[in-house]
C-alpha atoms as a PDB file:
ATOM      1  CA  UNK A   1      32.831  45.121 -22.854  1.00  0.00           C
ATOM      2  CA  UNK A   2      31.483  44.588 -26.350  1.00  0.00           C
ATOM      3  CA  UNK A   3      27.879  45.390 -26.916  1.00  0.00           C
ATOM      4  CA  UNK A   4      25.652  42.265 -28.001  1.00  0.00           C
ATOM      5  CA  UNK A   5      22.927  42.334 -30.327  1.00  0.00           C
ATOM      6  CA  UNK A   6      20.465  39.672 -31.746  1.00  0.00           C
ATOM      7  CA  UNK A   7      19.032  39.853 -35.317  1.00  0.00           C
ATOM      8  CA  UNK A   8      15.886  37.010 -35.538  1.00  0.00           C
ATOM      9  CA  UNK A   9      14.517  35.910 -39.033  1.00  0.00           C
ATOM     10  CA  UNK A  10      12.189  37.027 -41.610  1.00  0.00           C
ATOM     11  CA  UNK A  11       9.596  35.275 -39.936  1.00  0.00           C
ATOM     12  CA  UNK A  12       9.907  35.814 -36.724  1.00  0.00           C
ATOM     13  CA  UNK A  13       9.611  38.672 -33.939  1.00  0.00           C
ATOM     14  CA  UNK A  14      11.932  39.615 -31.051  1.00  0.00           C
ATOM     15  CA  UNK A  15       9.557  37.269 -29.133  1.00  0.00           C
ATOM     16  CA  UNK A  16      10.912  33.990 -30.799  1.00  0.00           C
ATOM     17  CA  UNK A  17      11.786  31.490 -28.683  1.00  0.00           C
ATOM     18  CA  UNK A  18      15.888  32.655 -29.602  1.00  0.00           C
ATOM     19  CA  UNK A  19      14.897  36.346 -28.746  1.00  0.00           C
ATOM     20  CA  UNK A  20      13.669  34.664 -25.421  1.00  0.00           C
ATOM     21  CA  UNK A  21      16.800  32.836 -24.307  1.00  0.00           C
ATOM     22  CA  UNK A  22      18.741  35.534 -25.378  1.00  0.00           C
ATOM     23  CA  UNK A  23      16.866  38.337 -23.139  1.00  0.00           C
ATOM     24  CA  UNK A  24      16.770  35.824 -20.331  1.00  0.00           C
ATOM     25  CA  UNK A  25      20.767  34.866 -20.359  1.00  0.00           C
ATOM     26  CA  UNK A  26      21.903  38.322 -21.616  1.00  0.00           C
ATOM     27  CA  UNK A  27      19.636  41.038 -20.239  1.00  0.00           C
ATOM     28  CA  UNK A  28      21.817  43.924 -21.838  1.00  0.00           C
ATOM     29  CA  UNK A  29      21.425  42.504 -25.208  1.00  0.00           C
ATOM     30  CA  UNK A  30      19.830  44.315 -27.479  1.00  0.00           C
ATOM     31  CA  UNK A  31      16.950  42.678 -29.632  1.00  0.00           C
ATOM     32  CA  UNK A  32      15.173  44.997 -31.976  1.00  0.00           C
ATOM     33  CA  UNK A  33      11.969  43.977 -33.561  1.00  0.00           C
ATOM     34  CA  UNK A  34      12.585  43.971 -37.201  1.00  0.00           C
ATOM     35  CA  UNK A  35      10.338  44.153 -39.938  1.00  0.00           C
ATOM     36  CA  UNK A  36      10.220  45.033 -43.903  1.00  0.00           C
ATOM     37  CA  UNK A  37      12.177  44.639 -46.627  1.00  0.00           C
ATOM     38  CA  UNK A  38      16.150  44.144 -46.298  1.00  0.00           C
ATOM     39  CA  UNK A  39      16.580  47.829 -47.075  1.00  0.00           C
ATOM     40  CA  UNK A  40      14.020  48.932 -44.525  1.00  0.00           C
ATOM     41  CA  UNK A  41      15.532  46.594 -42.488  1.00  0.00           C
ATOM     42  CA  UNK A  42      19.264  47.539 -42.486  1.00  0.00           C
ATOM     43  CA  UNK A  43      18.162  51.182 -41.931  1.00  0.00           C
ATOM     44  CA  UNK A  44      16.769  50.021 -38.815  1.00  0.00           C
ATOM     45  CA  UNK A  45      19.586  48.899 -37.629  1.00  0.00           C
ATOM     46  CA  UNK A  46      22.354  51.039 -39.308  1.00  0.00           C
ATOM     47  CA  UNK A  47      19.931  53.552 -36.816  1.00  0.00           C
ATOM     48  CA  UNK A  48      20.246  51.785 -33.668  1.00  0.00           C
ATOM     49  CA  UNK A  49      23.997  51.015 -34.073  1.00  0.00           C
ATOM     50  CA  UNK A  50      24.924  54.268 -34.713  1.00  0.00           C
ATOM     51  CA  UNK A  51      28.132  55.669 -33.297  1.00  0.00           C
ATOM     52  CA  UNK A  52      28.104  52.457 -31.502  1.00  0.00           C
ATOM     53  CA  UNK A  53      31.740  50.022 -31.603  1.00  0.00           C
ATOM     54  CA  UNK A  54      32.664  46.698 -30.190  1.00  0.00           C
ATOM     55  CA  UNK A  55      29.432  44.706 -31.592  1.00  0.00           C
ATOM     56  CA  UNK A  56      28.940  40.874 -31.249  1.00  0.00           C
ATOM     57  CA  UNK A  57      25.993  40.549 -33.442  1.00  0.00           C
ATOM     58  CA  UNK A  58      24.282  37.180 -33.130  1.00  0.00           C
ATOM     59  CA  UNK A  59      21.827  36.747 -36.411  1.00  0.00           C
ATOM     60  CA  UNK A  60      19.679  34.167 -37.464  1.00  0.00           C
ATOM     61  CA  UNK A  61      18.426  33.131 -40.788  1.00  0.00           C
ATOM     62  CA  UNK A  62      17.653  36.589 -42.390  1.00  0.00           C
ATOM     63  CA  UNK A  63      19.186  38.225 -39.291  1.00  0.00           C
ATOM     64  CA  UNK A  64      22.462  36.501 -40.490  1.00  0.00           C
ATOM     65  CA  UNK A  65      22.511  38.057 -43.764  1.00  0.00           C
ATOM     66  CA  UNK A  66      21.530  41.207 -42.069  1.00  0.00           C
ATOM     67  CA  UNK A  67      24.600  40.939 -39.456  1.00  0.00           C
ATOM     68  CA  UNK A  68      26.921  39.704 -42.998  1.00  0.00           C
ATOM     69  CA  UNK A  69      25.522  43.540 -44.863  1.00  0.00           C
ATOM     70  CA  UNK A  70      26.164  45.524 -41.316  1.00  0.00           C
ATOM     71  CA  UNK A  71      29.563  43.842 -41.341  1.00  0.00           C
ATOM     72  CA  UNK A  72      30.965  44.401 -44.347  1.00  0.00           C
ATOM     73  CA  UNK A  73      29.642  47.951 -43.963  1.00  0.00           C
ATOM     74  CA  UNK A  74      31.000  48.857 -40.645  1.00  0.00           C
ATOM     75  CA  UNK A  75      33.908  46.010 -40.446  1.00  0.00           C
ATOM     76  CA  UNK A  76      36.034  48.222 -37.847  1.00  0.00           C
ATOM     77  CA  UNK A  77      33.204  48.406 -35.836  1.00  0.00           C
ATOM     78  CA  UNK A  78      32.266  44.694 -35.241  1.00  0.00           C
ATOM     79  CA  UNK A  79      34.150  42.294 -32.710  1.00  0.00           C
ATOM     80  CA  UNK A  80      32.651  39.193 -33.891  1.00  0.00           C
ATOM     81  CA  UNK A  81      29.540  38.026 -35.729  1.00  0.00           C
ATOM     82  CA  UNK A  82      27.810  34.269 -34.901  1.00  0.00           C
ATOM     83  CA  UNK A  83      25.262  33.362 -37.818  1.00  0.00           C
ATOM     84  CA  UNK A  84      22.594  30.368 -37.316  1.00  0.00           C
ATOM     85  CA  UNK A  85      21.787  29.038 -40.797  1.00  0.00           C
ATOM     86  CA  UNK A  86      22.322  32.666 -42.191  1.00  0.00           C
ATOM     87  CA  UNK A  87      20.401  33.541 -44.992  1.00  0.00           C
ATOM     88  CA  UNK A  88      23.757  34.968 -47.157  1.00  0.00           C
ATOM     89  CA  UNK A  89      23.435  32.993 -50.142  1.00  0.00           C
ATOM     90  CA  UNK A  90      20.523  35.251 -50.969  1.00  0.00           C
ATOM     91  CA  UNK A  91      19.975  37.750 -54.026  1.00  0.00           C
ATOM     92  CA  UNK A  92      19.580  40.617 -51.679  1.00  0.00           C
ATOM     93  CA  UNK A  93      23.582  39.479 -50.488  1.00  0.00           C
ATOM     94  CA  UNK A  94      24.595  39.639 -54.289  1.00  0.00           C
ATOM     95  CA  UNK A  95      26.414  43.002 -54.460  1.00  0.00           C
ATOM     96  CA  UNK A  96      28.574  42.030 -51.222  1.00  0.00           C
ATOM     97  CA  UNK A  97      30.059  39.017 -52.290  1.00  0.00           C
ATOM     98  CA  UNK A  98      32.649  39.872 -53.600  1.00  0.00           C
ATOM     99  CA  UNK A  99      33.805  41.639 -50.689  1.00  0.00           C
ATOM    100  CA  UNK A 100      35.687  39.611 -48.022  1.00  0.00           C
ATOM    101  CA  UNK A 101      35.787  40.703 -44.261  1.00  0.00           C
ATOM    102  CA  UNK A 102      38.623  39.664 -41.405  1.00  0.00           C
ATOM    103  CA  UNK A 103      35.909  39.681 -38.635  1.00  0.00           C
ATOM    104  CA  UNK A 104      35.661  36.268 -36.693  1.00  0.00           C
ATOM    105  CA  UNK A 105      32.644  34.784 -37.770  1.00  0.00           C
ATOM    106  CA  UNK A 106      30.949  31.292 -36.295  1.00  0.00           C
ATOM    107  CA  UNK A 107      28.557  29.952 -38.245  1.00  0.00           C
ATOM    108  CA  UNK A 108      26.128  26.385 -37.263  1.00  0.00           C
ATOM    109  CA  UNK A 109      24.032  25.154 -40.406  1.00  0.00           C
ATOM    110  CA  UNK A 110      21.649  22.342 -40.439  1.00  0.00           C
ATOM    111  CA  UNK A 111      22.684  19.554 -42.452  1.00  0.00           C
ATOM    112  CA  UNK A 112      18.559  19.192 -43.059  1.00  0.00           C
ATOM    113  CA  UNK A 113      18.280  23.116 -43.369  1.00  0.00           C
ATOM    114  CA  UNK A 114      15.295  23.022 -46.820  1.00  0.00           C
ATOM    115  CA  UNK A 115      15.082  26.582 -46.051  1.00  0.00           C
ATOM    116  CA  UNK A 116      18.623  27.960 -46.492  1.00  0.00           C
ATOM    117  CA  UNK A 117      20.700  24.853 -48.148  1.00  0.00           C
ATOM    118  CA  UNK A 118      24.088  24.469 -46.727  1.00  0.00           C
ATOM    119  CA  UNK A 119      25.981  24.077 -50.377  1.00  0.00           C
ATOM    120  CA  UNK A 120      25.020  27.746 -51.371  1.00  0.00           C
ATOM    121  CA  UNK A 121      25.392  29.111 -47.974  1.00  0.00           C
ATOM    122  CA  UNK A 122      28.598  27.709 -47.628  1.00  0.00           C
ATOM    123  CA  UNK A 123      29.575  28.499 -50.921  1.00  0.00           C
ATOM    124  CA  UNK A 124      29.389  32.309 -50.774  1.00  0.00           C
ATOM    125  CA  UNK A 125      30.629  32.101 -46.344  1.00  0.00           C
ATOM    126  CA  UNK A 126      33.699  30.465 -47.842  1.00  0.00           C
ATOM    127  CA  UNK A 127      34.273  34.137 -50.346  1.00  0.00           C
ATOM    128  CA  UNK A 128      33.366  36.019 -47.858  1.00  0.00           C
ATOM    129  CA  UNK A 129      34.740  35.232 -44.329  1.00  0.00           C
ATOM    130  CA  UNK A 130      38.705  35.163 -43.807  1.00  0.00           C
ATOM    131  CA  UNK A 131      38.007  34.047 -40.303  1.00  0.00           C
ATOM    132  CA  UNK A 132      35.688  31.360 -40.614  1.00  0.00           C
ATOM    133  CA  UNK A 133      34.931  28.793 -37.783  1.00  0.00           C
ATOM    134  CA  UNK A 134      31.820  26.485 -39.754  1.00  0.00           C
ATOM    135  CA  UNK A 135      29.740  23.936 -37.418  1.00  0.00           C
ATOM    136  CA  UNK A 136      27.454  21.866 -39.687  1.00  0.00           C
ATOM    137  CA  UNK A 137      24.803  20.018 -36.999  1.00  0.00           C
ATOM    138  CA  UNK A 138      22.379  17.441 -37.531  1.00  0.00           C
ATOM    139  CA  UNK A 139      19.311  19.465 -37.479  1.00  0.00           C
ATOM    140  CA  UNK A 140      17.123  21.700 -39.872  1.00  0.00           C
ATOM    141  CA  UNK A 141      16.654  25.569 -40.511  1.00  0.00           C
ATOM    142  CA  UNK A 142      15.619  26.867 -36.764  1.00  0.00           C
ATOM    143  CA  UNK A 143      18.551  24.571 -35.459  1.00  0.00           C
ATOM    144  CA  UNK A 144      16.144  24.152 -31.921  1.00  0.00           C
ATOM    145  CA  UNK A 145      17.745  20.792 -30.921  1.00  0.00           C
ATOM    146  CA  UNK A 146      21.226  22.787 -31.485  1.00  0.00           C
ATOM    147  CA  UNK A 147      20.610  25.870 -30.147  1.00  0.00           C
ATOM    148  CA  UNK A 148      20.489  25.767 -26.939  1.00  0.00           C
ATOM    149  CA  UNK A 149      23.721  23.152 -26.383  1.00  0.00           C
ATOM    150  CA  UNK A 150      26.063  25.926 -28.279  1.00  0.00           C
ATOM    151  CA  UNK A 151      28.296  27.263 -25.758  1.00  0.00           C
ATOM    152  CA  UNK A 152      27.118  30.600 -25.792  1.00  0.00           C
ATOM    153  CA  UNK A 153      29.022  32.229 -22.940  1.00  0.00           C
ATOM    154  CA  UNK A 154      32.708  30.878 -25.168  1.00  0.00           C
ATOM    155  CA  UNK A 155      31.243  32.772 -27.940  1.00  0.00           C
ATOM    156  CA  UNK A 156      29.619  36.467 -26.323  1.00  0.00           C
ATOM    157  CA  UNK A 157      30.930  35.685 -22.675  1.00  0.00           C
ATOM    158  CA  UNK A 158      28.863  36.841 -19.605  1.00  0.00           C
END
């Protein structure tokens, strides 16, 4: 049984309304509170994943790009990644992509995302993912009218 973990935003807290449904629908999952910069960030978590295997990482926004770093770091040690509007095609991202990665990755991007736009994003997913599956929605950046019809137990199970 792979272990699940959720990555929110920059903005946001492991009390968003995504850190909600996930700790309601997935009570083993784990969903750290993150908070700095990137580096301070990814030391966080390069922390709490330590010595751990068989990750779904579900990341959101900044918490995609997070999952994307994490990845490409520890590639044999991640079962799957799903990014919502993930924040890749920023600077931070720039020494990774030239790297590509085999792990299955699902992304959903807002076709009205002004936050993260879906041309750069996809640009640099496209270089980057060999197993891309790419849903582009009808919504914006915190994809809430999409989020909670994505079939979540087909992508992390029970």
């Amino acid at each position: 049984m792979s272990l699940k973990i959720f990555l929110h935003g920059l903005k946001s807290t492991n009390q968003g309304t995504k850190s909600v449904f996930f700790r309601r629908n997935y009570p083993d999952m784990i969903i750290p509170n993150l908070f700095g910069s990137l580096e301070q960030r990814m030391k966080m978590l390069r922390e709490l994943l330590a010595d751990k295997s068989d990750i779904s990482i579900v990341g959101s926004s900044f918490g995609g790009l997070m999952a994307t770093v994490f990845s490409m770091e520890n590639e044999f040690r991640v079962d799957r990644m799903i990014l919502l509007a993930p924040a890749i095609n920023l600077l931070g991202f720039s020494r990774y992509r030239e790297r590509k990665i085999s792990v299955p990755v699902t992304i959903f991007h807002g076709r009205n995302d002004d936050v993260i736009p879906f041309q750069p994003m996809n640009h640099v997913a496209e270089r980057c993912f060999q197993n891309l599956s790419l849903h582009i929605v009808d919504d914006d950046h915190s994809l809430h009218d999409t989020f909670s019809s994505i079939d979540w137990v087909k992508l992390l199970g029970r």
